[in-house]
N, C-alpha and C. Protein backbone atom coordinates (compact mmCIF):
# COMPACT_ATOMS: atom_id res chain seq x y z
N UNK A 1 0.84 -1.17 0.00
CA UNK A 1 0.00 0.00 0.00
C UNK A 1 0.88 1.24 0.00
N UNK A 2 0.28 2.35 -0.78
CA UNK A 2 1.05 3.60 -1.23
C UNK A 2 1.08 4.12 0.51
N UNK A 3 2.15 4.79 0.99
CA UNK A 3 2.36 5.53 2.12
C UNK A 3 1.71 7.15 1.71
N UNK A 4 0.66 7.68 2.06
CA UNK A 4 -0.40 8.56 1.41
C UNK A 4 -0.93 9.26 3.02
N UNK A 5 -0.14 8.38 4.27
CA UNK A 5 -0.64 9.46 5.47
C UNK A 5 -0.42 10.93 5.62
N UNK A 6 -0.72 11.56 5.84
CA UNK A 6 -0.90 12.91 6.33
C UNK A 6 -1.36 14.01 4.59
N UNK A 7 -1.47 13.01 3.68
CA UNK A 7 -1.82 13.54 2.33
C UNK A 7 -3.21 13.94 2.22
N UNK A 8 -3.32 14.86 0.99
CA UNK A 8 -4.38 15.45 0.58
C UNK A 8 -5.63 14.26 0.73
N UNK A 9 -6.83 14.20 0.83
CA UNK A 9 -7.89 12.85 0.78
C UNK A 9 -7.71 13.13 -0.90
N UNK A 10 -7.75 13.69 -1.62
CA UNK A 10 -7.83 13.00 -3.41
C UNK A 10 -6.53 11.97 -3.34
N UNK A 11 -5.37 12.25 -2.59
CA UNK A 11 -4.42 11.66 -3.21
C UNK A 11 -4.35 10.41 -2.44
N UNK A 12 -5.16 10.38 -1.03
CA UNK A 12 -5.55 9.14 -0.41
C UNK A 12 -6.18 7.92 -1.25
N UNK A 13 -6.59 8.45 -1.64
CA UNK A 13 -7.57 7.45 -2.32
C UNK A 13 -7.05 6.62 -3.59
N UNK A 14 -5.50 6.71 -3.68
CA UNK A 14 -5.07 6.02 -4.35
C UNK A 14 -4.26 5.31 -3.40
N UNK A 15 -4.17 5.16 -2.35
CA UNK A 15 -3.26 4.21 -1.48
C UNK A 15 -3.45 3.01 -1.68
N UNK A 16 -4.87 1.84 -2.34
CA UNK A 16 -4.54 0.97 -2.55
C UNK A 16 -4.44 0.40 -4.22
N UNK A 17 -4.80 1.58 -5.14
CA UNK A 17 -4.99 1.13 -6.37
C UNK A 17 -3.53 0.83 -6.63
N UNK A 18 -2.65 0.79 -6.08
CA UNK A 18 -1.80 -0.20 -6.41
C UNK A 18 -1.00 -1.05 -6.00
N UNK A 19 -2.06 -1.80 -5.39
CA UNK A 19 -1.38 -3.23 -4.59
C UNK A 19 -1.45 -4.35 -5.42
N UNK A 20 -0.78 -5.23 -5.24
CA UNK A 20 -0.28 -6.26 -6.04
C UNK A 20 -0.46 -7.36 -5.35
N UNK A 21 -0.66 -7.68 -4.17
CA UNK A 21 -1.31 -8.73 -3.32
C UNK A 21 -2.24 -9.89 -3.90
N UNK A 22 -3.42 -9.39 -4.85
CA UNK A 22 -4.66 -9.60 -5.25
C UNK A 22 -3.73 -10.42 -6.53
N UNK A 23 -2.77 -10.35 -7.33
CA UNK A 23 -2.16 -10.82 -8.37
C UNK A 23 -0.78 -12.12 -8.11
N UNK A 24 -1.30 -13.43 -8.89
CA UNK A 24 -0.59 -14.11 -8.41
C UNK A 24 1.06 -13.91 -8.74
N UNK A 25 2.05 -14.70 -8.69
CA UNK A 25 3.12 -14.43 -8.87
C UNK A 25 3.19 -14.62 -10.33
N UNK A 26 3.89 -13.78 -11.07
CA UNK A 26 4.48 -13.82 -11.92
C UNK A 26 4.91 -12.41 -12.79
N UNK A 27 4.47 -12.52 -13.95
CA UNK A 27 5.01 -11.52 -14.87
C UNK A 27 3.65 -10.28 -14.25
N UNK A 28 2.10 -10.40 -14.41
CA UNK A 28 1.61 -9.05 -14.12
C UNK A 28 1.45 -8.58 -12.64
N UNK A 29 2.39 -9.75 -11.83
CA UNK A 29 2.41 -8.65 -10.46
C UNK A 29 3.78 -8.19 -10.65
N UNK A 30 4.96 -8.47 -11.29
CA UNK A 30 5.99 -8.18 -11.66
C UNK A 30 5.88 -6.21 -12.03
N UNK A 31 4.86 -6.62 -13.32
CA UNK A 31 4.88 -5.35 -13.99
C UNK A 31 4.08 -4.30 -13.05
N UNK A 32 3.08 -4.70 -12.37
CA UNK A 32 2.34 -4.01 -11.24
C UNK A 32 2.78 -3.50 -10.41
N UNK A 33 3.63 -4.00 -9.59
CA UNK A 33 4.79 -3.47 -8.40
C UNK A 33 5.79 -2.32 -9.57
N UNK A 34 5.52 -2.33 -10.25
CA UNK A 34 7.04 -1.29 -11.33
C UNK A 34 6.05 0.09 -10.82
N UNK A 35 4.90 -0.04 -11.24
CA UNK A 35 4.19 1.09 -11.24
C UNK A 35 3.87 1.53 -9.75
N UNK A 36 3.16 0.67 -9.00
CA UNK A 36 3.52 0.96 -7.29
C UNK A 36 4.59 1.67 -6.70
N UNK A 37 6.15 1.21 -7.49
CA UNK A 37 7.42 1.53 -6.43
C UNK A 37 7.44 3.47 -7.59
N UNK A 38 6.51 3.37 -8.54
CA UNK A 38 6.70 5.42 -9.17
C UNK A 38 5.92 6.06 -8.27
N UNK A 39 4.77 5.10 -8.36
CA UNK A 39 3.92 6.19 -7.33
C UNK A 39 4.31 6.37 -6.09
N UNK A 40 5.03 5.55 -5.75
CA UNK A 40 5.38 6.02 -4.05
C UNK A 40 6.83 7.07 -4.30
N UNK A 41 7.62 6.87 -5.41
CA UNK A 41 8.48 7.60 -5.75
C UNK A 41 7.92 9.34 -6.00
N UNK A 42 6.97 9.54 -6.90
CA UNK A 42 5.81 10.51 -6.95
C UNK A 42 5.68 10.93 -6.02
N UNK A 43 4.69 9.97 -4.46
CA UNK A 43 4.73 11.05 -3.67
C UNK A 43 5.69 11.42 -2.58
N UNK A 44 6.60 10.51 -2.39
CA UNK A 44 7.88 11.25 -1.89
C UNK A 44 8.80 12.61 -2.85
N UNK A 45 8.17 12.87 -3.62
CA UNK A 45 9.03 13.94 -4.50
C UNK A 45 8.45 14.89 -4.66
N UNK A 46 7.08 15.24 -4.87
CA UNK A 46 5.73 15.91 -5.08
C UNK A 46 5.06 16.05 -4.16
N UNK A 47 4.61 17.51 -4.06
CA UNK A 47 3.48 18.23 -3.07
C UNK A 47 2.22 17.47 -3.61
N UNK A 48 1.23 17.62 -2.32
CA UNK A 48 -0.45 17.48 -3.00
C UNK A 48 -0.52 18.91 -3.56
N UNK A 49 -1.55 18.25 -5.24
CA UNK A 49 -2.31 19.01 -5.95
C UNK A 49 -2.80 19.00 -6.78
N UNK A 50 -2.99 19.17 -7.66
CA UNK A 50 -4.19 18.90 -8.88
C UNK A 50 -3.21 18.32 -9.97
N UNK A 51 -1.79 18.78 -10.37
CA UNK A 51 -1.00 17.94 -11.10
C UNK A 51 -0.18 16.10 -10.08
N UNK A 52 -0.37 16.40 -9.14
CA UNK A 52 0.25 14.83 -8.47
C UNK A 52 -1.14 14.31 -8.57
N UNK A 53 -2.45 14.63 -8.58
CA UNK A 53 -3.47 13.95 -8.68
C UNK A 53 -3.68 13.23 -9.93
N UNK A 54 -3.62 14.15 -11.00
CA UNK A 54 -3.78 13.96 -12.46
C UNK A 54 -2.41 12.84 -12.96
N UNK A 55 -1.31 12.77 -12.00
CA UNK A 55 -0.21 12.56 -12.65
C UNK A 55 -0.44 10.99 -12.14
N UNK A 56 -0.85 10.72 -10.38
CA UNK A 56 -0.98 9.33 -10.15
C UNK A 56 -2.70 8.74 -10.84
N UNK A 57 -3.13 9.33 -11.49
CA UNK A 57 -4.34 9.02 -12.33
C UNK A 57 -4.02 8.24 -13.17
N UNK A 58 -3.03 9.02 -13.88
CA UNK A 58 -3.01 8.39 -15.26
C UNK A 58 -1.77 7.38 -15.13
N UNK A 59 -0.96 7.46 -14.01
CA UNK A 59 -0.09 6.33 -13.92
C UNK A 59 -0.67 5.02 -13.44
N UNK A 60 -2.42 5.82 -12.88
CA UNK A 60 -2.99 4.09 -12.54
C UNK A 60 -3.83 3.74 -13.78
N UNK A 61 -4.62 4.49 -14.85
CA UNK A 61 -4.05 3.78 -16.27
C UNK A 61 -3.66 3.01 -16.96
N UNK A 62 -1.88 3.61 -17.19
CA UNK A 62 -1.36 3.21 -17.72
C UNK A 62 -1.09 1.88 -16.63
N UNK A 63 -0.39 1.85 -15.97
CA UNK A 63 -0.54 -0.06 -14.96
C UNK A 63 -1.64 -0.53 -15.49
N UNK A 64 -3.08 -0.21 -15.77
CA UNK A 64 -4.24 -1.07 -16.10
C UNK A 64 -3.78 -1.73 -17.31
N UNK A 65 -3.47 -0.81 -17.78
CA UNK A 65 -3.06 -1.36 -19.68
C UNK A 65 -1.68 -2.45 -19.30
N UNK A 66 -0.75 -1.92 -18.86
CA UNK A 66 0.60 -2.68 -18.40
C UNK A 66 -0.16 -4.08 -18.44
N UNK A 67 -0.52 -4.38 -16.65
CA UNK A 67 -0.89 -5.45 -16.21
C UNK A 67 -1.94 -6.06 -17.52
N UNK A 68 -2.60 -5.55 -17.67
CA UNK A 68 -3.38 -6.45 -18.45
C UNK A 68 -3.04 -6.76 -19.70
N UNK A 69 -2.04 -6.14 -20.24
CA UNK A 69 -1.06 -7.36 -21.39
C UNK A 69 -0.15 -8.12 -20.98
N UNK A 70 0.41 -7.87 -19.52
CA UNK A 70 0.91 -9.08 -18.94
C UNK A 70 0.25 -10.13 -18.71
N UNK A 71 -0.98 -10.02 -18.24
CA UNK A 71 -1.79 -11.21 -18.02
C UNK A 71 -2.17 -12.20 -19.72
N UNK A 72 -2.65 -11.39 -20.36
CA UNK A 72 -2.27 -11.74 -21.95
C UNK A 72 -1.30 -12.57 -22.15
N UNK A 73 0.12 -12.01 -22.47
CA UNK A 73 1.20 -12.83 -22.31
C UNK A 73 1.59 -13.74 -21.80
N UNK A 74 1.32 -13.64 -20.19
CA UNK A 74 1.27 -14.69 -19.24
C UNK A 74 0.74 -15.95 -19.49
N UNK A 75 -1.17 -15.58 -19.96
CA UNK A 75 -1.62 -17.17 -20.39
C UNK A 75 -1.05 -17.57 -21.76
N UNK A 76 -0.63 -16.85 -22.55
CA UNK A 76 -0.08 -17.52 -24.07
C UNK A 76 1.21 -17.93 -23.54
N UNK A 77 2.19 -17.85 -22.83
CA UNK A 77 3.31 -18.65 -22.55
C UNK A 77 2.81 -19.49 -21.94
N UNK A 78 1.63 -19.28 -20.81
CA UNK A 78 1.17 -20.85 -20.16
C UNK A 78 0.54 -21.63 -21.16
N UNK A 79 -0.14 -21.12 -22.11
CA UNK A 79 -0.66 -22.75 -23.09
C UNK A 79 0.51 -23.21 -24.08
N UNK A 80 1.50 -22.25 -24.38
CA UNK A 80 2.68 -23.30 -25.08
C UNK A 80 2.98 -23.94 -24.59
């Protein structure tokens, strides 16, 4: 879970969209945690505000798209 205490509540509310727990091991919790360890990078670097909001928005997004061509990939290497 994103470390998001003493933060703005918009930017709270991404503390768990990117946990990786829920994803078994392999390649799309792999690629999932990549995007977890920016956003926590994000908000250790960045004030709350309407651009760190917009910015961990679209970085949870882009992980949607990520992970979910990993999972793609994932089952086509599992049926070869």
């Amino acid at each position: 879970m994103l470390n998001v205490e003493g933060r703005h509540p918009a930017v709270q509310e991404f503390a768990d969209m990117f946990e990786v727990d829920h994803l078994d091991p392999g390649l799309p919790r792999e690629v999932s945690a990549l995007f977890g360890e920016q956003a926590q990078q994000l908000l250790d670097l960045l004030p709350d505000g309407l651009g760190l909001t917009r910015a961990l928005h679209r970085l949870w997004e882009a992980k949607n798209e990520a992970v979910f061509l990993a999972v793609r990939t994932q089952r086509k290497a599992d049926e070869a």
